[in-house]
C-alpha atoms as a PDB file:
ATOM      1  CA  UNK A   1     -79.150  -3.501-122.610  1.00  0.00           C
ATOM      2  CA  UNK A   2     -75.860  -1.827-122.750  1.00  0.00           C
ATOM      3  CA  UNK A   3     -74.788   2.045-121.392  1.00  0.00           C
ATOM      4  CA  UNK A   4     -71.379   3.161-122.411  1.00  0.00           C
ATOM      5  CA  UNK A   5     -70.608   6.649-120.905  1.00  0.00           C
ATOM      6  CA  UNK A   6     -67.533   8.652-121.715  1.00  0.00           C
ATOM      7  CA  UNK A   7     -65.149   5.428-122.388  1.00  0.00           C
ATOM      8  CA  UNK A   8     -61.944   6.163-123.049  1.00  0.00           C
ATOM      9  CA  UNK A   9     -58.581   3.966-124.095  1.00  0.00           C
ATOM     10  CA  UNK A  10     -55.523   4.959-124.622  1.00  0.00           C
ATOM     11  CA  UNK A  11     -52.455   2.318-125.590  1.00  0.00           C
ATOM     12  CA  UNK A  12     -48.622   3.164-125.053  1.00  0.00           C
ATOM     13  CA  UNK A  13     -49.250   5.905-123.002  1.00  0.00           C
ATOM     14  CA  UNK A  14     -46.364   8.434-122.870  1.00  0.00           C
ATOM     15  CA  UNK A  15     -44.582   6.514-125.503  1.00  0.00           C
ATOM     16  CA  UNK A  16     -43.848   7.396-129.029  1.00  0.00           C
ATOM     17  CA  UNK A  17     -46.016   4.809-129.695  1.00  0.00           C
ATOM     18  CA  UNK A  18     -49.047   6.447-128.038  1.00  0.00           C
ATOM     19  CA  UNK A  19     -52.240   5.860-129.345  1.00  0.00           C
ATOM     20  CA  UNK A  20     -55.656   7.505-128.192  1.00  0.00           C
ATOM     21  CA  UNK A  21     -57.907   4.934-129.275  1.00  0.00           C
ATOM     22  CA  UNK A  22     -61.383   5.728-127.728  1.00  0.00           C
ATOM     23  CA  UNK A  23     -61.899   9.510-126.560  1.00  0.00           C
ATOM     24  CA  UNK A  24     -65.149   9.535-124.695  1.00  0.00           C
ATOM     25  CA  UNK A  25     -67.423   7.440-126.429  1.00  0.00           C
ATOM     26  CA  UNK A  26     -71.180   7.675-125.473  1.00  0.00           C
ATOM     27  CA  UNK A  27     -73.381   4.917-126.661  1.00  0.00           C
ATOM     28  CA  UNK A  28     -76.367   3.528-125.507  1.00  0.00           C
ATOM     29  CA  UNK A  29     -78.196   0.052-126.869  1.00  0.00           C
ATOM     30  CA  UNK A  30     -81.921  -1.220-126.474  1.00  0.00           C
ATOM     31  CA  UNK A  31     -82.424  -4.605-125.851  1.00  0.00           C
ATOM     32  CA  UNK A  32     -83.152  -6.100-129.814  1.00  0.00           C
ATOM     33  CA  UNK A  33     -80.904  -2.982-131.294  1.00  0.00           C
ATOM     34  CA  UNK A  34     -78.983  -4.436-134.048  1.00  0.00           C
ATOM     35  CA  UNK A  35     -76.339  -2.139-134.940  1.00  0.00           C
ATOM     36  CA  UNK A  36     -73.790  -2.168-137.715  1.00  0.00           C
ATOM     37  CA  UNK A  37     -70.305  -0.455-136.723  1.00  0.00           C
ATOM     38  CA  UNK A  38     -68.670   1.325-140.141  1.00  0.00           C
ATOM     39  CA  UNK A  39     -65.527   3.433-139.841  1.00  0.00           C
ATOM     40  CA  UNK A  40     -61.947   3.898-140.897  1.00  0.00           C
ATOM     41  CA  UNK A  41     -58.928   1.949-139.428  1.00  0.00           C
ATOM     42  CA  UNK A  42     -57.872   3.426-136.199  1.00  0.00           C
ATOM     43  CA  UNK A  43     -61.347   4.663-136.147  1.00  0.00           C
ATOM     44  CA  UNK A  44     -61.579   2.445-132.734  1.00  0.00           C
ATOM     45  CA  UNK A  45     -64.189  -0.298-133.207  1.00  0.00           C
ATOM     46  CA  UNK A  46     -62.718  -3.361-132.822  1.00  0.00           C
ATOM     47  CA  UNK A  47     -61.060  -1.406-129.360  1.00  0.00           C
ATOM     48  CA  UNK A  48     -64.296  -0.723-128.144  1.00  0.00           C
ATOM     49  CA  UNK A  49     -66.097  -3.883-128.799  1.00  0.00           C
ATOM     50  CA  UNK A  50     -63.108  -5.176-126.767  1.00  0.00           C
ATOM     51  CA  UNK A  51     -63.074  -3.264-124.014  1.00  0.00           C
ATOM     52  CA  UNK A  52     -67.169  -4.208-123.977  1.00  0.00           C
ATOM     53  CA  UNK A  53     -66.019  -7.735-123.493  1.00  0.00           C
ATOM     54  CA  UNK A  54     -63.058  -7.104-121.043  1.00  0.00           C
ATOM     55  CA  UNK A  55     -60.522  -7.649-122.886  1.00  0.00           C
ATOM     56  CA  UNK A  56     -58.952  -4.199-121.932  1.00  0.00           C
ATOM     57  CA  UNK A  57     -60.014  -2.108-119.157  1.00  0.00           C
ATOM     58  CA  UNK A  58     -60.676   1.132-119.706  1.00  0.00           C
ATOM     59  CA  UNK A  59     -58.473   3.887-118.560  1.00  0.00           C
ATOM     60  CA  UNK A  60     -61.849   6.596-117.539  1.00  0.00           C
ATOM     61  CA  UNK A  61     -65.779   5.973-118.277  1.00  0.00           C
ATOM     62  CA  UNK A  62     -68.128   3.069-117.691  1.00  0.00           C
ATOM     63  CA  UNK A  63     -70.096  -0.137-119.182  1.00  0.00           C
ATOM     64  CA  UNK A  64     -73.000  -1.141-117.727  1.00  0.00           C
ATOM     65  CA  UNK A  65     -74.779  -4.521-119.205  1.00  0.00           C
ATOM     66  CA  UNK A  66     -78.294  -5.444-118.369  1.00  0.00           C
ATOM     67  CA  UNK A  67     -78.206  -3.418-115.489  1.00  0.00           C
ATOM     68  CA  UNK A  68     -75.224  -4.598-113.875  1.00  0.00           C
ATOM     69  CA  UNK A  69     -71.616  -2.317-113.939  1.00  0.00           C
ATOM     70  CA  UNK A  70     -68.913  -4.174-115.851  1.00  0.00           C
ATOM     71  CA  UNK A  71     -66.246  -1.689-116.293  1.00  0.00           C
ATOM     72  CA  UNK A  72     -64.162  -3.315-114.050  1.00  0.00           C
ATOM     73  CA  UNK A  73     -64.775  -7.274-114.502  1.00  0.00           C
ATOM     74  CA  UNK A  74     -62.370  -9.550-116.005  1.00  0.00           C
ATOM     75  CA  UNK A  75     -63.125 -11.161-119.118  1.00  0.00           C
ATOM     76  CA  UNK A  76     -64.004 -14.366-118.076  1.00  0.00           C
ATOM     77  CA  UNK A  77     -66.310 -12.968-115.736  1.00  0.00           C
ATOM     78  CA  UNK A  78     -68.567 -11.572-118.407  1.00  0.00           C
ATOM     79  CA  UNK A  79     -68.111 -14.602-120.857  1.00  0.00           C
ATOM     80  CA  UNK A  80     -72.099 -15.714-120.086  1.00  0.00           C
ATOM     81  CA  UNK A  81     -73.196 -12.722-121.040  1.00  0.00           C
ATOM     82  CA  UNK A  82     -71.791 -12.106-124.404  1.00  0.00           C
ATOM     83  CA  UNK A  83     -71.348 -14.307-127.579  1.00  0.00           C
ATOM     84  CA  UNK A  84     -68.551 -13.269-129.931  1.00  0.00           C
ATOM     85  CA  UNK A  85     -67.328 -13.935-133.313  1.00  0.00           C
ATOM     86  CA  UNK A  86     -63.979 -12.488-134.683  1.00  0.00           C
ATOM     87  CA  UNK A  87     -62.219 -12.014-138.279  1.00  0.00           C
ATOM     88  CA  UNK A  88     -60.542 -15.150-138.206  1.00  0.00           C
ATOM     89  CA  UNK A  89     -62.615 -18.268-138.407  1.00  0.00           C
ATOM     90  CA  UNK A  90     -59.896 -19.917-136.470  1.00  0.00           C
ATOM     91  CA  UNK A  91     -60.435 -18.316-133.057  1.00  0.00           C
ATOM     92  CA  UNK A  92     -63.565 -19.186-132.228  1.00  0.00           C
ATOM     93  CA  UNK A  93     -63.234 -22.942-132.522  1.00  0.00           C
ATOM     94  CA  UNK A  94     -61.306 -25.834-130.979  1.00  0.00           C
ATOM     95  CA  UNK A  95     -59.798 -27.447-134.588  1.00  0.00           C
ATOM     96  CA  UNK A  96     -58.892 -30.992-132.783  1.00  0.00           C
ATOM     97  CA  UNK A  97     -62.188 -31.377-131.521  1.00  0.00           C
ATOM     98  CA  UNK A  98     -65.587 -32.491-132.904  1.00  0.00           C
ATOM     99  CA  UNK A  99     -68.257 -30.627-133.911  1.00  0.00           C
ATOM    100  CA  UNK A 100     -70.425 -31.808-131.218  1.00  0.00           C
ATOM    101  CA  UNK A 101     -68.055 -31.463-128.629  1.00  0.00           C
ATOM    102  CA  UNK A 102     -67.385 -27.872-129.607  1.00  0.00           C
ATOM    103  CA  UNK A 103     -71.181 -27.281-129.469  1.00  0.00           C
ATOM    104  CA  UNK A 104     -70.713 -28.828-126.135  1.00  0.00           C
ATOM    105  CA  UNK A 105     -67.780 -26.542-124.194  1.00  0.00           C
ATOM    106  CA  UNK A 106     -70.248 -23.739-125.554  1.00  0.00           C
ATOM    107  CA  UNK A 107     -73.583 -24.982-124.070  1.00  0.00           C
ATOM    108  CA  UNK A 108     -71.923 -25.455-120.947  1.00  0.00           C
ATOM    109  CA  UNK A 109     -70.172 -21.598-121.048  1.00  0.00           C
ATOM    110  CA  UNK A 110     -71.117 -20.369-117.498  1.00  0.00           C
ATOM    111  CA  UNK A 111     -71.949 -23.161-115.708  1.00  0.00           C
ATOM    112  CA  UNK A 112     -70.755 -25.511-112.830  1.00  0.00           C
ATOM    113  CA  UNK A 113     -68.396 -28.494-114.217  1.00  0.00           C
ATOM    114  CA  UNK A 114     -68.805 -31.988-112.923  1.00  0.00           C
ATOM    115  CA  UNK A 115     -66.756 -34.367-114.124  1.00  0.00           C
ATOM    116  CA  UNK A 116     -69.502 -36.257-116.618  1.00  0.00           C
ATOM    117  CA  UNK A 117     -68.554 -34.891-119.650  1.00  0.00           C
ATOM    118  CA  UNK A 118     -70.467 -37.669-122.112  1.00  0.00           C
ATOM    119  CA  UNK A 119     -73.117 -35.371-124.478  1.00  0.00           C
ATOM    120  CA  UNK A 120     -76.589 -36.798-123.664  1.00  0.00           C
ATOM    121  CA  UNK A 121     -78.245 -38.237-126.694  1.00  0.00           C
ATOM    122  CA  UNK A 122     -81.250 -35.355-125.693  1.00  0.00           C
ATOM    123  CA  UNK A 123     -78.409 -32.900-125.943  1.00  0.00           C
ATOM    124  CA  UNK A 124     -77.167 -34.279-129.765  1.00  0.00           C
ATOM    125  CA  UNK A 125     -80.609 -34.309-130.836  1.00  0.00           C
ATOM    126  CA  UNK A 126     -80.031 -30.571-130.105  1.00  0.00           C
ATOM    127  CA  UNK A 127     -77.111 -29.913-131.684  1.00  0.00           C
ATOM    128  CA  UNK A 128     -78.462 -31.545-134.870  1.00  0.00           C
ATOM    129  CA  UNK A 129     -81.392 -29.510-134.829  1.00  0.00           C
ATOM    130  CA  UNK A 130     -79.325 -26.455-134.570  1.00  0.00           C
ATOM    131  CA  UNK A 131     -76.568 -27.162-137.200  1.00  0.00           C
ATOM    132  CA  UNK A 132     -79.230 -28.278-139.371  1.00  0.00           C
ATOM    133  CA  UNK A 133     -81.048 -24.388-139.499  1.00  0.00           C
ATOM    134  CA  UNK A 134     -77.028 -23.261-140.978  1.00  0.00           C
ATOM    135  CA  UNK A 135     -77.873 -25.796-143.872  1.00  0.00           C
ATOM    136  CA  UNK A 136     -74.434 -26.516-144.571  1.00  0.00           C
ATOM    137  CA  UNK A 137     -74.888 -30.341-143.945  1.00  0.00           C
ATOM    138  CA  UNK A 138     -73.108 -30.411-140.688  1.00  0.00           C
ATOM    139  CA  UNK A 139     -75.742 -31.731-138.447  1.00  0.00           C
ATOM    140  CA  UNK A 140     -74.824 -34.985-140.336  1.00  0.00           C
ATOM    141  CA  UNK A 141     -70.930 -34.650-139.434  1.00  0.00           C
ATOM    142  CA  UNK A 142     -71.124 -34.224-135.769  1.00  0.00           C
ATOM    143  CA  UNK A 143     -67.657 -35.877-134.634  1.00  0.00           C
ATOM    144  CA  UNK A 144     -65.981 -34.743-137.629  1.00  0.00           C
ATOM    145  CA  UNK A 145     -62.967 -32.262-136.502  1.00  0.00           C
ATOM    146  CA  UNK A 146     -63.400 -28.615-136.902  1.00  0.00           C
ATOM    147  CA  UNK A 147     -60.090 -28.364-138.258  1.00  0.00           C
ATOM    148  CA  UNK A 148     -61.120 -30.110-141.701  1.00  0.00           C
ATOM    149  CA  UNK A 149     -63.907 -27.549-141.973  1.00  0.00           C
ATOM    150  CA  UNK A 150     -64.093 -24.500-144.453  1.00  0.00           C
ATOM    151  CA  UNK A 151     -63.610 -21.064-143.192  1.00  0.00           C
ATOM    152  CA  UNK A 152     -66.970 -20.534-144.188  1.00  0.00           C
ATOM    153  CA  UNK A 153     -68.863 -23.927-142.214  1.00  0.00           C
ATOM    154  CA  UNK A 154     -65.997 -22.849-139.710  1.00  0.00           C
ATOM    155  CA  UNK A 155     -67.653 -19.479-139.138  1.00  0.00           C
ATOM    156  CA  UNK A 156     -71.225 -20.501-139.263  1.00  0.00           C
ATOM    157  CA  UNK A 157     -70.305 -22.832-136.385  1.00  0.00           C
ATOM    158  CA  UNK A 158     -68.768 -20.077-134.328  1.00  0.00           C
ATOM    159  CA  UNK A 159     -72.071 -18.132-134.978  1.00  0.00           C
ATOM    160  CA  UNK A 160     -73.974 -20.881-133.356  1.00  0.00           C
ATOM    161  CA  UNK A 161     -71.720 -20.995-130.637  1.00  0.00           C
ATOM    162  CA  UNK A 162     -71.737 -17.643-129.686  1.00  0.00           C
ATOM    163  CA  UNK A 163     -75.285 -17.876-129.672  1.00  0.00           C
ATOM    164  CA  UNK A 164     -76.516 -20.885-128.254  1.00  0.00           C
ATOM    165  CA  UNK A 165     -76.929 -19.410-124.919  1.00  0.00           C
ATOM    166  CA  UNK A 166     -79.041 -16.849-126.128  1.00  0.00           C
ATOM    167  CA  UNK A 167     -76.264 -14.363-124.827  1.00  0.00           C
ATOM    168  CA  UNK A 168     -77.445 -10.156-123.633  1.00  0.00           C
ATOM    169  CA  UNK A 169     -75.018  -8.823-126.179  1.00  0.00           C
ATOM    170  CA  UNK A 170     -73.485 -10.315-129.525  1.00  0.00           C
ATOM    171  CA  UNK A 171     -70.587  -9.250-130.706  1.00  0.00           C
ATOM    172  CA  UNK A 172     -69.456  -9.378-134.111  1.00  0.00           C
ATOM    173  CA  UNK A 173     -65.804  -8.035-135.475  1.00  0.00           C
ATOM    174  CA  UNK A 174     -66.174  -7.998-139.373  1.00  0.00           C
ATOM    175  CA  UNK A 175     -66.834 -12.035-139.036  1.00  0.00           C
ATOM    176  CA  UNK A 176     -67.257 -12.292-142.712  1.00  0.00           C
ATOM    177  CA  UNK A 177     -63.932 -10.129-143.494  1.00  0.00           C
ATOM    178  CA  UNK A 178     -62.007 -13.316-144.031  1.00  0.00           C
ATOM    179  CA  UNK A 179     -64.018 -15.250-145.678  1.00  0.00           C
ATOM    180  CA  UNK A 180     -64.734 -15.241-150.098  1.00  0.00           C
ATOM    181  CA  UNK A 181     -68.039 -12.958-151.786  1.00  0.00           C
ATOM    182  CA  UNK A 182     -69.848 -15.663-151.752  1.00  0.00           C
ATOM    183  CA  UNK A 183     -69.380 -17.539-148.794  1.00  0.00           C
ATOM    184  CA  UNK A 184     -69.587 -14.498-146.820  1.00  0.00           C
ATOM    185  CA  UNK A 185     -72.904 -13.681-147.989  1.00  0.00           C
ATOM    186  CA  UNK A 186     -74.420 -16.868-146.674  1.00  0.00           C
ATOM    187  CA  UNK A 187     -72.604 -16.141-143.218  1.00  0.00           C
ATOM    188  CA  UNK A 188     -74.203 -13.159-142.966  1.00  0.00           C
ATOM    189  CA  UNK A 189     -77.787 -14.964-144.256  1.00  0.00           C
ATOM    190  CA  UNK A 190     -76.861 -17.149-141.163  1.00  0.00           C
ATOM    191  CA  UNK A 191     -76.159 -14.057-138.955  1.00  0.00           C
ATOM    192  CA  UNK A 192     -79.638 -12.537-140.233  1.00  0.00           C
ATOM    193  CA  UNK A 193     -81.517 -15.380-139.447  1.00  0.00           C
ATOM    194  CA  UNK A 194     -79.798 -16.510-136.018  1.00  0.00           C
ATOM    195  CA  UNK A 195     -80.121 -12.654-134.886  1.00  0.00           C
ATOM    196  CA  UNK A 196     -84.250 -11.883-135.710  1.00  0.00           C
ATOM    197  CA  UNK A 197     -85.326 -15.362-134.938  1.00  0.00           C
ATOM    198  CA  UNK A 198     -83.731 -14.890-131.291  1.00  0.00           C
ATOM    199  CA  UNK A 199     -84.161 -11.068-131.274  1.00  0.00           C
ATOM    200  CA  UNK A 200     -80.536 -11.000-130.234  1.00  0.00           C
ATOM    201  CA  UNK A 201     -78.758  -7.644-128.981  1.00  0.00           C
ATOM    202  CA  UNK A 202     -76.076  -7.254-131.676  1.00  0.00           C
ATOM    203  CA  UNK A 203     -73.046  -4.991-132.402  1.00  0.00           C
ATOM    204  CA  UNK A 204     -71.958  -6.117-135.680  1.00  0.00           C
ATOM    205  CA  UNK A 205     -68.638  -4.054-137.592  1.00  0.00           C
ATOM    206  CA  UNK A 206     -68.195  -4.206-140.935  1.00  0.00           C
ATOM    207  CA  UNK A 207     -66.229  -2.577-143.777  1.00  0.00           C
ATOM    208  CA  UNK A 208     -69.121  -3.030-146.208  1.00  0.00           C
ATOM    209  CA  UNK A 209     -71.313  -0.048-146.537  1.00  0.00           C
ATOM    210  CA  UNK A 210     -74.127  -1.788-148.659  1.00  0.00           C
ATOM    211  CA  UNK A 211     -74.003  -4.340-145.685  1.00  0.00           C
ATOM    212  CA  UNK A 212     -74.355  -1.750-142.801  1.00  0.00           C
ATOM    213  CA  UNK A 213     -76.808   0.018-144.575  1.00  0.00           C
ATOM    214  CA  UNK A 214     -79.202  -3.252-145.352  1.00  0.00           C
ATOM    215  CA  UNK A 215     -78.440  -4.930-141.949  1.00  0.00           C
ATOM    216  CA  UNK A 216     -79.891  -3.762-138.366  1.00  0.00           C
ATOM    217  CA  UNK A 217     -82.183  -1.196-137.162  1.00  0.00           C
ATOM    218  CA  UNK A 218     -79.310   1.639-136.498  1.00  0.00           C
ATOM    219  CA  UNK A 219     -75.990   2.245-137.988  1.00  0.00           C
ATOM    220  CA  UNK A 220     -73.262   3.844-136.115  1.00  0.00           C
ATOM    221  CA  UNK A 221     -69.788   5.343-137.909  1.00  0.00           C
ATOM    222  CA  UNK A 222     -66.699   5.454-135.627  1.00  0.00           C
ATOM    223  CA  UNK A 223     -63.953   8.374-135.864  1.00  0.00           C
ATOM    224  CA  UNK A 224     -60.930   8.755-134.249  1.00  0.00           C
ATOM    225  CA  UNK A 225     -62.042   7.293-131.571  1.00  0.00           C
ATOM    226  CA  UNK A 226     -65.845   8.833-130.619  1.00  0.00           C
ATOM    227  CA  UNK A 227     -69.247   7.764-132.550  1.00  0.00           C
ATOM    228  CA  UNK A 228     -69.560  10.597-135.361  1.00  0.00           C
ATOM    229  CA  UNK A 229     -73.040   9.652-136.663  1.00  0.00           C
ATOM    230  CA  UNK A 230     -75.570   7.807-135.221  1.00  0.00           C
ATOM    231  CA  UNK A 231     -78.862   6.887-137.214  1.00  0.00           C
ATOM    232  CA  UNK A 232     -81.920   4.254-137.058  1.00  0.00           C
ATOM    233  CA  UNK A 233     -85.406   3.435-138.442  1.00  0.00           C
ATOM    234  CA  UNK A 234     -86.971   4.892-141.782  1.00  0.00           C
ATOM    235  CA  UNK A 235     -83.749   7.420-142.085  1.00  0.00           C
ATOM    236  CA  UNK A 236     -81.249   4.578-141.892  1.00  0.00           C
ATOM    237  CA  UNK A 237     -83.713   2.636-144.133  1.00  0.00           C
ATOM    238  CA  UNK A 238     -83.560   5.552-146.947  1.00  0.00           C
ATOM    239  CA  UNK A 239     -79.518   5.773-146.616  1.00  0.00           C
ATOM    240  CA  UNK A 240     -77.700   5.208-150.315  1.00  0.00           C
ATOM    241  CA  UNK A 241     -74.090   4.496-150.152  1.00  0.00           C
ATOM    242  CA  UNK A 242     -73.114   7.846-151.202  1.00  0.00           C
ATOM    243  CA  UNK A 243     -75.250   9.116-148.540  1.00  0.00           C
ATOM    244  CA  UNK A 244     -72.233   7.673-146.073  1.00  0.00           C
ATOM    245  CA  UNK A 245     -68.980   8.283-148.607  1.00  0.00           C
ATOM    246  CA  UNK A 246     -70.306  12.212-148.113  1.00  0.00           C
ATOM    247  CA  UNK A 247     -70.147  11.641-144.297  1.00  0.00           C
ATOM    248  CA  UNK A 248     -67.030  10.138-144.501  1.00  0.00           C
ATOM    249  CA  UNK A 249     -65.566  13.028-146.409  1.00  0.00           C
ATOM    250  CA  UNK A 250     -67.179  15.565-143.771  1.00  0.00           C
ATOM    251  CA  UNK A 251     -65.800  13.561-140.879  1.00  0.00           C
ATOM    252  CA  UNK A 252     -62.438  13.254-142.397  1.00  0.00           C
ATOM    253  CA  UNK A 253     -61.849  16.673-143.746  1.00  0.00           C
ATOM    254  CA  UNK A 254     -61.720  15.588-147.795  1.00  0.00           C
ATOM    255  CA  UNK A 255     -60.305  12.245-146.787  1.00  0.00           C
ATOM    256  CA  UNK A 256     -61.626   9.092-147.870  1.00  0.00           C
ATOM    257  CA  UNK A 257     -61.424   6.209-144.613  1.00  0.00           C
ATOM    258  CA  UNK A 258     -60.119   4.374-146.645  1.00  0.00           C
ATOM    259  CA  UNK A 259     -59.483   1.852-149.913  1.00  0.00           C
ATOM    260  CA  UNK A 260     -61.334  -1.147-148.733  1.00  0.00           C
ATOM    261  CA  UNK A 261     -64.189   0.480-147.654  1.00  0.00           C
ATOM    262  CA  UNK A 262     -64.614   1.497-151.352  1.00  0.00           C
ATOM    263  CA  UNK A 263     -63.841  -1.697-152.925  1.00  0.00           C
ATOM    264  CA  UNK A 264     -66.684  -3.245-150.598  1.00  0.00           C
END
């Protein structure tokens, strides 16, 4: 589903500020893979699921999706192909709109607009199905504004979003990060369910190793900027959390990534 051969980023170039963010990364991801991303900050993960989505361009390498070379497509171009959900529960939602209306602008992602805009009573009865799987209560609330939502319903409904399309490749950037122990957990209940029941292609970083290490059929740790450990099936099944603290010493010569990894 996805090919990533020697990507590479750099930001700032021949500044001060320079930063090499991604130095030849080499990844490749079956279609159904659901991978958990775990590394340190500056370890480049949120960089490369950005550069999957063309939000940067790379500066050497390529990304080829389903078959078809990306490396050089705008982001907008790519937009049908991918669902995303990000850190903040705010980005991934219009606040002044309804609920329905957001479901809406994403069941329409890709295709031609006409000027009928009205949502077909076939098309609610969809919606309401849909919200009703999160079992937050929403499906009863659809013209209520996303702005008086909780981070949490907030986040479930960008989930849905991202995935109503059924998209080749989801990506998700520590989506529960933001969000309290317990609220989180149900998000990612959500994101469990949404993901097997539509065998979605997922890239999912997180800072919680108990999380990486239950989610997903392959776990992948980021460092300085390449993939430093790679492992799926009955090994990844059989990992402890110390199992990855030791690799993160290794990998970081005695040095821990760092405290919130822990504290997760």
């Amino acid at each position: 589903m996805l090919k990533i051969t020697n990507l590479q980023k750099t930001f700032n170039a021949g500044t001060i500020n320079e930063k090499k963010a991604l130095t030849g990364v080499e990844l490749v991801i079956n279609p159904g893979d659901f991978i958990t991303v775990i590394g340190g900050n500056g370890a480049g993960k949120s960089t490369l699921l950005n550069l999957i989505a063309g939000v940067y361009l790379p500066d050497a390498g390529s990304i080829i999706l389903d078959g078809i070379d990306v490396t050089k497509q705008p982001e907008y171009k790519r937009a049908a192909m991918l669902g995303r959900v990000f850190q903040d529960p705010m980005l991934g939602t219009a606040g002044n709109m309804g609920i329905e209306e957001n479901l809406a602008m994403a069941y329409r992602r890709g295709k031609t607009r006409g000027l009928g805009w009205g949502i077909l009573n076939e098309e609610r009865k969809y919606y309401k199905e849909q919200l009703a799987m999160l079992d937050l209560g929403l499906e009863n609330r659809l013209t209520s504004k996303v702005r008086l939502l909780s981070g949490g319903q907030r986040q479930a409904l960008t989930l849905l979003m991202a995935t109503l399309k059924k998209p080749k490749l989801l990506l998700l950037d520590e989506h529960t990060a933001a969000l309290d122990p317990k609220t989180a957990a149900k998000v990612l209940q959500i994101t469990e369910q949404i993901v097997n029941e539509n065998n979605l292609t997922t890239l999912m970083i997180t800072h919680n190793m108990k999380d990486a290490i239950r989610l997903g059929n392959r776990l992948i740790m980021m460092h300085e900027g390449k993939i430093v450990y790679d492992i799926s099936g009955e090994e990844k099944k059989s990992l402890h959390v110390s199992d990855l603290l030791q690799k993160f010493e290794t990998v970081t010569s005695g040095e821990f990534a760092n405290d919130r990894m822990l504290l997760s």
